[in-house]
PDB file of N, CA and C in Angstrom:
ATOM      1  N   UNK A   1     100.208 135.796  34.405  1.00  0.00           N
ATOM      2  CA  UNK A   1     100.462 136.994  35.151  1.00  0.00           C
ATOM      3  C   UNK A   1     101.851 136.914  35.767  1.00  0.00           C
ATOM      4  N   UNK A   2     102.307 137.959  35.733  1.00  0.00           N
ATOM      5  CA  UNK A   2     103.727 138.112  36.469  1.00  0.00           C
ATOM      6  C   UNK A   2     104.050 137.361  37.941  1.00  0.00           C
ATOM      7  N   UNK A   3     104.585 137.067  38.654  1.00  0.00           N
ATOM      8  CA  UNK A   3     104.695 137.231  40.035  1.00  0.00           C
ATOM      9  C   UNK A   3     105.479 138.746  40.872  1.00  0.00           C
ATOM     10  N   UNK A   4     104.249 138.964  41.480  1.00  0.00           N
ATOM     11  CA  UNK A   4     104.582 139.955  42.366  1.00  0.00           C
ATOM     12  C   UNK A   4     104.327 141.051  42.056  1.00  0.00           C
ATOM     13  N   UNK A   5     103.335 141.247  40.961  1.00  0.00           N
ATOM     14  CA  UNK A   5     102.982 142.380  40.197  1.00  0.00           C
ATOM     15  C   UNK A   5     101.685 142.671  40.549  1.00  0.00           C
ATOM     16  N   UNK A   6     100.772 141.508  40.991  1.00  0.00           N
ATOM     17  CA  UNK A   6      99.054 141.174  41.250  1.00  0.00           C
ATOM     18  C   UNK A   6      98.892 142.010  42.487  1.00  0.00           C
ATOM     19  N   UNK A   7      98.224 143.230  42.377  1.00  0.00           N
ATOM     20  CA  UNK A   7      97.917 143.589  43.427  1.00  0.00           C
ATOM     21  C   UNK A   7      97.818 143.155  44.898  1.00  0.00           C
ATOM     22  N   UNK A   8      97.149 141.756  44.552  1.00  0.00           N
ATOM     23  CA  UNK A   8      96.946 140.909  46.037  1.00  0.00           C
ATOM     24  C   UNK A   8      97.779 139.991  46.190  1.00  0.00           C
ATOM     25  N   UNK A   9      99.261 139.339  45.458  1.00  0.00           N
ATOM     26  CA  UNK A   9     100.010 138.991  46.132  1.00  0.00           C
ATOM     27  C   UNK A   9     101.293 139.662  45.954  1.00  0.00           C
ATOM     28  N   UNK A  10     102.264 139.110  46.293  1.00  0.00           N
ATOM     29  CA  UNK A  10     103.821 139.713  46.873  1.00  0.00           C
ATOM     30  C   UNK A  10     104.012 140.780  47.272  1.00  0.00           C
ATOM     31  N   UNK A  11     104.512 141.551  47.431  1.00  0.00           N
ATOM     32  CA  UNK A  11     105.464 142.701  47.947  1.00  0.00           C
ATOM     33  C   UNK A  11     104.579 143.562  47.491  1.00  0.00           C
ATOM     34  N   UNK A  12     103.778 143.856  45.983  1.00  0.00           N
ATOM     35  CA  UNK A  12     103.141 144.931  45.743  1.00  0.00           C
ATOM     36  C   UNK A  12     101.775 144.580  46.956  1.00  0.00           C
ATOM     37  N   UNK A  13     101.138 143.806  47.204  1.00  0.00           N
ATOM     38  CA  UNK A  13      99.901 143.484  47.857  1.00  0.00           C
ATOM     39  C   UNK A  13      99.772 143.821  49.301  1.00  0.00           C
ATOM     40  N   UNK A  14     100.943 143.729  49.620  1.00  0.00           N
ATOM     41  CA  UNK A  14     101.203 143.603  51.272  1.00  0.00           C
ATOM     42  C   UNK A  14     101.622 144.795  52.014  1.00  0.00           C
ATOM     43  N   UNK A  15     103.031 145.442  50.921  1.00  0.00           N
ATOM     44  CA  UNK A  15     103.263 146.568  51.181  1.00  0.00           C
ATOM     45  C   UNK A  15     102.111 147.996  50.795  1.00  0.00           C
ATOM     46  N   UNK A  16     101.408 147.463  49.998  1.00  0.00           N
ATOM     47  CA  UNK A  16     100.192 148.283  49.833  1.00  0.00           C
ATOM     48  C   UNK A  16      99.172 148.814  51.216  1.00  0.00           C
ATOM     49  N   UNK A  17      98.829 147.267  51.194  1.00  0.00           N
ATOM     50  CA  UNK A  17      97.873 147.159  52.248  1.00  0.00           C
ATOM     51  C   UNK A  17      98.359 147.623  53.180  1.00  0.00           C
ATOM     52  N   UNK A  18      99.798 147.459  53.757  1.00  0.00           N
ATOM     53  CA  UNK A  18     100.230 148.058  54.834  1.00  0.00           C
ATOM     54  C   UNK A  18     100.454 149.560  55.343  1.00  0.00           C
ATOM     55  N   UNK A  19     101.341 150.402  54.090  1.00  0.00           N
ATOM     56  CA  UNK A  19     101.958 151.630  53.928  1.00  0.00           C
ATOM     57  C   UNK A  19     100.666 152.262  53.312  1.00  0.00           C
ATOM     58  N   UNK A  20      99.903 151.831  52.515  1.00  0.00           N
ATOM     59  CA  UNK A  20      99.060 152.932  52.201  1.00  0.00           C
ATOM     60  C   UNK A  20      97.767 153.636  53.163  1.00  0.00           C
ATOM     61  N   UNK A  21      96.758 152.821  54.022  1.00  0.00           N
ATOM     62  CA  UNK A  21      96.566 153.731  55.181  1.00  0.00           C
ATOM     63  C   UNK A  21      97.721 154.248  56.041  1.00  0.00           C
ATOM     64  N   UNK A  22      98.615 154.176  56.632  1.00  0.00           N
ATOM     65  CA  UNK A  22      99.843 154.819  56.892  1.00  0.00           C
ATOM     66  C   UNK A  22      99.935 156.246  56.303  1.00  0.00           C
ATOM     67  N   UNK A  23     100.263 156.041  55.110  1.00  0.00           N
ATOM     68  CA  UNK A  23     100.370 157.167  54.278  1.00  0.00           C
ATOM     69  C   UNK A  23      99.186 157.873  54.385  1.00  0.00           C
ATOM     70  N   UNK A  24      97.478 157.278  54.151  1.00  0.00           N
ATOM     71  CA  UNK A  24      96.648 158.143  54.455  1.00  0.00           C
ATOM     72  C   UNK A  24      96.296 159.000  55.285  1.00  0.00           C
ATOM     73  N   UNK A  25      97.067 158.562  56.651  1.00  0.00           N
ATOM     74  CA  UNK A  25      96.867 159.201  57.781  1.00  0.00           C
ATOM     75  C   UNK A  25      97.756 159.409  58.234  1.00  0.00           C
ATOM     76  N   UNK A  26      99.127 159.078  57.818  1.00  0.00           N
ATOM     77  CA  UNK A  26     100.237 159.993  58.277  1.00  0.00           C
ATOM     78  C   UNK A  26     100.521 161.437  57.296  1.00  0.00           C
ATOM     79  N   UNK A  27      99.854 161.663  56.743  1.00  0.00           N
ATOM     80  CA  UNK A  27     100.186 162.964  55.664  1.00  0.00           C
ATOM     81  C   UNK A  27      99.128 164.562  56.259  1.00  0.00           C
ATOM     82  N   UNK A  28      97.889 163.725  55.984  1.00  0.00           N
ATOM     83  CA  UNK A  28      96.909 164.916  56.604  1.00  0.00           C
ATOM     84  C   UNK A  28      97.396 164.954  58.145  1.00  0.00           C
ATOM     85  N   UNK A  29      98.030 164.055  58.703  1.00  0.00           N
ATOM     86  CA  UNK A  29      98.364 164.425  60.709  1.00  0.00           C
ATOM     87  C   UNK A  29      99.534 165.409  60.452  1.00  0.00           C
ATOM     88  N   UNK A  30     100.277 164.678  59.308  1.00  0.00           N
ATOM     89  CA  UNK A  30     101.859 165.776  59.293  1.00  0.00           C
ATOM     90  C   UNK A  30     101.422 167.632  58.915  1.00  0.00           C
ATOM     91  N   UNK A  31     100.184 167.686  57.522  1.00  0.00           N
ATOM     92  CA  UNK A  31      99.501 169.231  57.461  1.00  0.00           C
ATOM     93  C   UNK A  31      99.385 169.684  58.620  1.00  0.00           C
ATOM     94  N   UNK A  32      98.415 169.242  59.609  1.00  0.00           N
ATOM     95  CA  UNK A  32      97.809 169.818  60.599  1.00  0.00           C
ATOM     96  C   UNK A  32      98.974 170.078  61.209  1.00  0.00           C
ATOM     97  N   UNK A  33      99.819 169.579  61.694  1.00  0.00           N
ATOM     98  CA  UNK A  33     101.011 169.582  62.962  1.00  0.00           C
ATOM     99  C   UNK A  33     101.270 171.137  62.206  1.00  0.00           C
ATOM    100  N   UNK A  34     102.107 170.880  60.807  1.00  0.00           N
ATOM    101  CA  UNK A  34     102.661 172.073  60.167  1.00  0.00           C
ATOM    102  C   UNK A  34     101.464 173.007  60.429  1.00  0.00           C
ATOM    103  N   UNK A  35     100.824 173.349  60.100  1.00  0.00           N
ATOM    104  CA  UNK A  35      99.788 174.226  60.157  1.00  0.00           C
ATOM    105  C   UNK A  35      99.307 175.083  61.775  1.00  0.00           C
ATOM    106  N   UNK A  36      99.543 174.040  62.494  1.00  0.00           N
ATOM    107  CA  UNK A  36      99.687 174.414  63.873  1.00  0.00           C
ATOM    108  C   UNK A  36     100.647 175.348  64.243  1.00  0.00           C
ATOM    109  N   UNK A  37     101.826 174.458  63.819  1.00  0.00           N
ATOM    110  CA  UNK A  37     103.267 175.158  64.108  1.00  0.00           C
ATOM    111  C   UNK A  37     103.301 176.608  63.427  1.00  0.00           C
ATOM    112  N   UNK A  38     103.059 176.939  62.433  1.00  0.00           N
ATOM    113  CA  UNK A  38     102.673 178.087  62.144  1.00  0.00           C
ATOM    114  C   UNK A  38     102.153 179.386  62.203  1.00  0.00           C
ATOM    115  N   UNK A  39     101.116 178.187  62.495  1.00  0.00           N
ATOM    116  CA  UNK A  39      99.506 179.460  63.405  1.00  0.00           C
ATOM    117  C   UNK A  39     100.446 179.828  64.457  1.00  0.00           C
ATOM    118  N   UNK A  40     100.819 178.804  65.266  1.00  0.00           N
ATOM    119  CA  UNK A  40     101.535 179.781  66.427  1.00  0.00           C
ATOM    120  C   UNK A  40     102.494 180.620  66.475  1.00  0.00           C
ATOM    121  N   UNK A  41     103.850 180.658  64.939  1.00  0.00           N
ATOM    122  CA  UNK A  41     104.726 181.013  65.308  1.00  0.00           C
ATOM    123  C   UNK A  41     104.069 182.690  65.037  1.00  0.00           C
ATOM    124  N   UNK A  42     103.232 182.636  63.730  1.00  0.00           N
ATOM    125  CA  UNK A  42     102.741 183.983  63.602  1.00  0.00           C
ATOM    126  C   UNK A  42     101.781 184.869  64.884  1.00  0.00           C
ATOM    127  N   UNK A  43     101.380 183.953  65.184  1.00  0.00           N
ATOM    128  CA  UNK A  43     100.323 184.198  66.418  1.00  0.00           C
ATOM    129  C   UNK A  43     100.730 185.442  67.555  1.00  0.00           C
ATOM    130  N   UNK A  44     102.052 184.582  67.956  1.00  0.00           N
ATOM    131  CA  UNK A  44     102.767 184.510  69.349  1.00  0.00           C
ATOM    132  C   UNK A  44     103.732 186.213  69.243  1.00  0.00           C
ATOM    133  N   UNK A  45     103.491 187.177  68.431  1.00  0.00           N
ATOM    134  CA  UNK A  45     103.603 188.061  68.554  1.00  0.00           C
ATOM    135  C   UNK A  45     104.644 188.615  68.820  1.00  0.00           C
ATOM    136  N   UNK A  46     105.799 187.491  69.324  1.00  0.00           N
ATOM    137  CA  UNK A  46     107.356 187.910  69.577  1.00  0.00           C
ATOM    138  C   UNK A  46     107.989 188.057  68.666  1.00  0.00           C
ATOM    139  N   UNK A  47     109.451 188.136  68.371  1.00  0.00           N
ATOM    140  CA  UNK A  47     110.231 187.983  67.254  1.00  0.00           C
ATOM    141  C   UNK A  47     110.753 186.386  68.116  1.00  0.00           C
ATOM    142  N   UNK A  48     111.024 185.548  67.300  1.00  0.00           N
ATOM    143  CA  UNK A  48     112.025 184.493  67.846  1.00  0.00           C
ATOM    144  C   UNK A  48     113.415 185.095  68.212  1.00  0.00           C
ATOM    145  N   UNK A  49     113.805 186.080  67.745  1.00  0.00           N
ATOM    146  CA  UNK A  49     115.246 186.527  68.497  1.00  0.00           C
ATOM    147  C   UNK A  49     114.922 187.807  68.912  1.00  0.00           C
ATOM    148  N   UNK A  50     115.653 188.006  69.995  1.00  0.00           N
ATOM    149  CA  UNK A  50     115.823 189.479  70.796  1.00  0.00           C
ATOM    150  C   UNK A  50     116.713 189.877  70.647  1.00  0.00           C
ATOM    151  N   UNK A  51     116.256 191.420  69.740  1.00  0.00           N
ATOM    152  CA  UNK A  51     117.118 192.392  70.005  1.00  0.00           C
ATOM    153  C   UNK A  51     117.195 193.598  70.536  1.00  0.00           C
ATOM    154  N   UNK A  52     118.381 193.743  71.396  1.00  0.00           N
ATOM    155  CA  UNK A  52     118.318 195.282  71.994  1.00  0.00           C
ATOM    156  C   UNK A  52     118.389 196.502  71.068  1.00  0.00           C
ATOM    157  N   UNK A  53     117.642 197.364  70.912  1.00  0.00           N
ATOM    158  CA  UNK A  53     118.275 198.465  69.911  1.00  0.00           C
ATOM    159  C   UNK A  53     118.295 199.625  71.433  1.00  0.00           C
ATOM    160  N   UNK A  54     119.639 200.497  70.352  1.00  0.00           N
ATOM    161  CA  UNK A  54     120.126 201.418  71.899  1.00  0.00           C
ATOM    162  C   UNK A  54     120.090 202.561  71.247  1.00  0.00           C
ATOM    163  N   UNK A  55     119.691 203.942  71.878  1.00  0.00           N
ATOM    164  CA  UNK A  55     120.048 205.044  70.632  1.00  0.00           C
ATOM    165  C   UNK A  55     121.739 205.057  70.728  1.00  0.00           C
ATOM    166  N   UNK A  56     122.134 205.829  69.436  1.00  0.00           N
ATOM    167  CA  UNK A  56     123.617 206.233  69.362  1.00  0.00           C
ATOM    168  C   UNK A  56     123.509 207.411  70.046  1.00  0.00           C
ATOM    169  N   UNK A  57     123.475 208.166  70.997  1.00  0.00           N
ATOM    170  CA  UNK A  57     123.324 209.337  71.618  1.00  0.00           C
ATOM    171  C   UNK A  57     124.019 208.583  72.844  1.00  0.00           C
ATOM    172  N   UNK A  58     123.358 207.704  73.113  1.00  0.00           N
ATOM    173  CA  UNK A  58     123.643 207.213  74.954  1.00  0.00           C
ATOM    174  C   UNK A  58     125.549 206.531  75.124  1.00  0.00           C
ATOM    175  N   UNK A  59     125.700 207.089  76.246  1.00  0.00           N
ATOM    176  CA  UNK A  59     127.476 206.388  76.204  1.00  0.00           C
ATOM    177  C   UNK A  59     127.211 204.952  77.059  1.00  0.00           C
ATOM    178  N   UNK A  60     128.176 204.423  76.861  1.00  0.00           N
ATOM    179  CA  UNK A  60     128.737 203.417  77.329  1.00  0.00           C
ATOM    180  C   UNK A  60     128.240 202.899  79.299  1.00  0.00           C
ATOM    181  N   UNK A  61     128.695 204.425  79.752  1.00  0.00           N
ATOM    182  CA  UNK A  61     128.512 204.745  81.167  1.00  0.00           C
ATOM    183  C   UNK A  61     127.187 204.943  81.631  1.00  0.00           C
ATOM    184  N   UNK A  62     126.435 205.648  80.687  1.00  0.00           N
ATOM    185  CA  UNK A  62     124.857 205.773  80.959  1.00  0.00           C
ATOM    186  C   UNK A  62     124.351 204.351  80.588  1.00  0.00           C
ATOM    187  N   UNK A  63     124.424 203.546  80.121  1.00  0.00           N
ATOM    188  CA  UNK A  63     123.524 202.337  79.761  1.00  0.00           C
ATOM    189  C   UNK A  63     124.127 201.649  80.793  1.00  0.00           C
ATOM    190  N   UNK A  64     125.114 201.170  81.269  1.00  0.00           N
ATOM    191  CA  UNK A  64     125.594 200.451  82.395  1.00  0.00           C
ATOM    192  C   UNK A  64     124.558 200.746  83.402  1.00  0.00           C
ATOM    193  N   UNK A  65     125.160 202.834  83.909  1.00  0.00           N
ATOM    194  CA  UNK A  65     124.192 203.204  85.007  1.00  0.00           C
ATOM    195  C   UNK A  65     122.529 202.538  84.841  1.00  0.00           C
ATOM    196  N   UNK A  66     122.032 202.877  83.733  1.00  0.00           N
ATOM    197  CA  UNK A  66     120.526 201.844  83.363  1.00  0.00           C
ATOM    198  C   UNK A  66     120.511 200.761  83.937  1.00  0.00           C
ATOM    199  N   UNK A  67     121.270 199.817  83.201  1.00  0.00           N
ATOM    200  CA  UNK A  67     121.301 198.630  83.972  1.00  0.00           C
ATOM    201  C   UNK A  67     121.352 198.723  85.372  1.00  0.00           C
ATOM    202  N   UNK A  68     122.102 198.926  85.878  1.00  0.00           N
ATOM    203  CA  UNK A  68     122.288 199.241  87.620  1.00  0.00           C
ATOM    204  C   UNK A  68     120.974 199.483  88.232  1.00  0.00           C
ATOM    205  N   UNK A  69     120.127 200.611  88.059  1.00  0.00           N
ATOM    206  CA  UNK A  69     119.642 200.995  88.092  1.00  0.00           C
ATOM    207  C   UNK A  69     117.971 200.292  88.150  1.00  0.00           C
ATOM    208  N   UNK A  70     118.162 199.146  86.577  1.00  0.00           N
ATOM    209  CA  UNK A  70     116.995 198.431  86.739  1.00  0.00           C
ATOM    210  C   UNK A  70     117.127 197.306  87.145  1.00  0.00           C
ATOM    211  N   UNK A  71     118.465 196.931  87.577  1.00  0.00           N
ATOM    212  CA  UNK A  71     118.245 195.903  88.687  1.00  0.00           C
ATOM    213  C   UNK A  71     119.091 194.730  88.016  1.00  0.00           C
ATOM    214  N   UNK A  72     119.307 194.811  86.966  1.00  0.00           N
ATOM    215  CA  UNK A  72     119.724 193.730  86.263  1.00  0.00           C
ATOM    216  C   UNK A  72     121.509 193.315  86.209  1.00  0.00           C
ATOM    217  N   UNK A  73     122.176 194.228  87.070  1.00  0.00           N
ATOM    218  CA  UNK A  73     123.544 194.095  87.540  1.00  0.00           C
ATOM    219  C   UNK A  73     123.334 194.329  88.995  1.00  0.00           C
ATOM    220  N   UNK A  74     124.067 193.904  89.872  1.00  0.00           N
ATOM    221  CA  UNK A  74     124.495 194.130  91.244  1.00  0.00           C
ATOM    222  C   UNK A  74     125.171 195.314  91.348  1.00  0.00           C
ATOM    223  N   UNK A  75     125.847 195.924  92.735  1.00  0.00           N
ATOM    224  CA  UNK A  75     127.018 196.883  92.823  1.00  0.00           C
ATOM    225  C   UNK A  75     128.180 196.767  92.191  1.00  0.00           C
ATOM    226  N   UNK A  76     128.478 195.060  92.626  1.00  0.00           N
ATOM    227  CA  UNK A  76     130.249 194.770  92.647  1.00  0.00           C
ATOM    228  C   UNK A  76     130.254 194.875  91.087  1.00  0.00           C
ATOM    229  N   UNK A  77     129.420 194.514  90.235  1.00  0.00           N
ATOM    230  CA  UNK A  77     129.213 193.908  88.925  1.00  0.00           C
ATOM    231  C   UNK A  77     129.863 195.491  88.079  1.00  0.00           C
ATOM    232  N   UNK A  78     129.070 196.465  88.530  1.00  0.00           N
ATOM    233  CA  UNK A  78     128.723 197.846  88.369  1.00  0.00           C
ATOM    234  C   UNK A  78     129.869 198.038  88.211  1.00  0.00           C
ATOM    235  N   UNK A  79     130.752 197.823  89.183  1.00  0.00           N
ATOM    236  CA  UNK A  79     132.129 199.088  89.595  1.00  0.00           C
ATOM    237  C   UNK A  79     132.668 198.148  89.071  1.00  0.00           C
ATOM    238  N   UNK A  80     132.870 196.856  88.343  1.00  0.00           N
ATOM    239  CA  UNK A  80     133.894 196.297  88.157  1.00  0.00           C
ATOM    240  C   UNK A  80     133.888 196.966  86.292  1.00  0.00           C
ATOM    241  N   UNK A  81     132.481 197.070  85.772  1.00  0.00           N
ATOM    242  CA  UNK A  81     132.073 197.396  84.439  1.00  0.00           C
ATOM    243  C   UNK A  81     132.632 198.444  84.443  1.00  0.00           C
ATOM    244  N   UNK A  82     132.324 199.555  85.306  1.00  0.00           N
ATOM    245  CA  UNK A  82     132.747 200.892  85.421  1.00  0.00           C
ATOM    246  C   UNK A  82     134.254 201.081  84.963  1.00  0.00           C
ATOM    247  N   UNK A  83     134.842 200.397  85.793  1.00  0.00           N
ATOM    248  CA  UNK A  83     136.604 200.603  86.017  1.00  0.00           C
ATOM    249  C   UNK A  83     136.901 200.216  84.479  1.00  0.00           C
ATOM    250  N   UNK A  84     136.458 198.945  84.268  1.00  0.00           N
ATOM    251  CA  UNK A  84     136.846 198.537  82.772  1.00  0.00           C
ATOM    252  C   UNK A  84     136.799 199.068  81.710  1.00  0.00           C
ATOM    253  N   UNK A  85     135.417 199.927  81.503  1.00  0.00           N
ATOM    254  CA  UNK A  85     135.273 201.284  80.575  1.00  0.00           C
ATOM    255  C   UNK A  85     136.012 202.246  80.876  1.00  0.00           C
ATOM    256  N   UNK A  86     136.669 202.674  82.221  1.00  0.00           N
ATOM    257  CA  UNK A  86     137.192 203.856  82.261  1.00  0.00           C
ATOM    258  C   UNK A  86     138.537 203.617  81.521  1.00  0.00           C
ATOM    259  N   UNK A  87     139.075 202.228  81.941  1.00  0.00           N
ATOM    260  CA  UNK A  87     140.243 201.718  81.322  1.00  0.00           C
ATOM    261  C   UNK A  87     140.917 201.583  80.265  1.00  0.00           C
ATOM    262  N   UNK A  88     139.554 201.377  79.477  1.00  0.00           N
ATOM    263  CA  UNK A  88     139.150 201.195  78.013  1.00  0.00           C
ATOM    264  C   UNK A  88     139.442 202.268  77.390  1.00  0.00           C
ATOM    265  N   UNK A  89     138.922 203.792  78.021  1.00  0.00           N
ATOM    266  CA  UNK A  89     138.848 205.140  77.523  1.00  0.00           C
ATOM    267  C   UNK A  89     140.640 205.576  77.515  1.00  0.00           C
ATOM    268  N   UNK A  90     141.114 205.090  78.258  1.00  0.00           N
ATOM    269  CA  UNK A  90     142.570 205.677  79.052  1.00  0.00           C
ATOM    270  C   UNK A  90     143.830 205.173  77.880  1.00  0.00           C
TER     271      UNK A  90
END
């Protein structure tokens, strides 16, 4: 018989015994994880990216005022946006 070819000794015997439960149970743990990851991304009902869509009707000045409005800019923020669009227009 060869050396290192015999199932039960050298490198084929050992690395067997070792890596192959490994492999048995690192493969079906890696499905499930994937499978998880999945279920949730479909699940979770968001898009992974946000996007704003705006109608083309609305100006520049009205969506600012929005913002203002819902809170999501300050005053100073406001009039500084303001001036800059008017600037922009000029």
């Amino acid at each position: 018989m060869w050396q290192g070819t015999d199932i039960m000794s050298g490198v084929v015997g050992w690395g067997g015994m070792i890596l192959g439960p490994l492999i048995m149970i690192g493969i079906p743990v890696l499905i499930i994880v994937l499978l998880i990851a999945l279920v949730r991304q479909i699940g979770s009902g968001t898009p992974s990216t946000t996007v704003i869509h705006t109608p083309a009707d609305k100006s520049a000045q009205e969506i600012l005022r929005e913002r203002f409005a819902r809170g999501e800019i300050d005053a100073r923020e406001y009039e500084e946006r303001l001036r800059t669009l008017k600037e922009a227009t000029t």
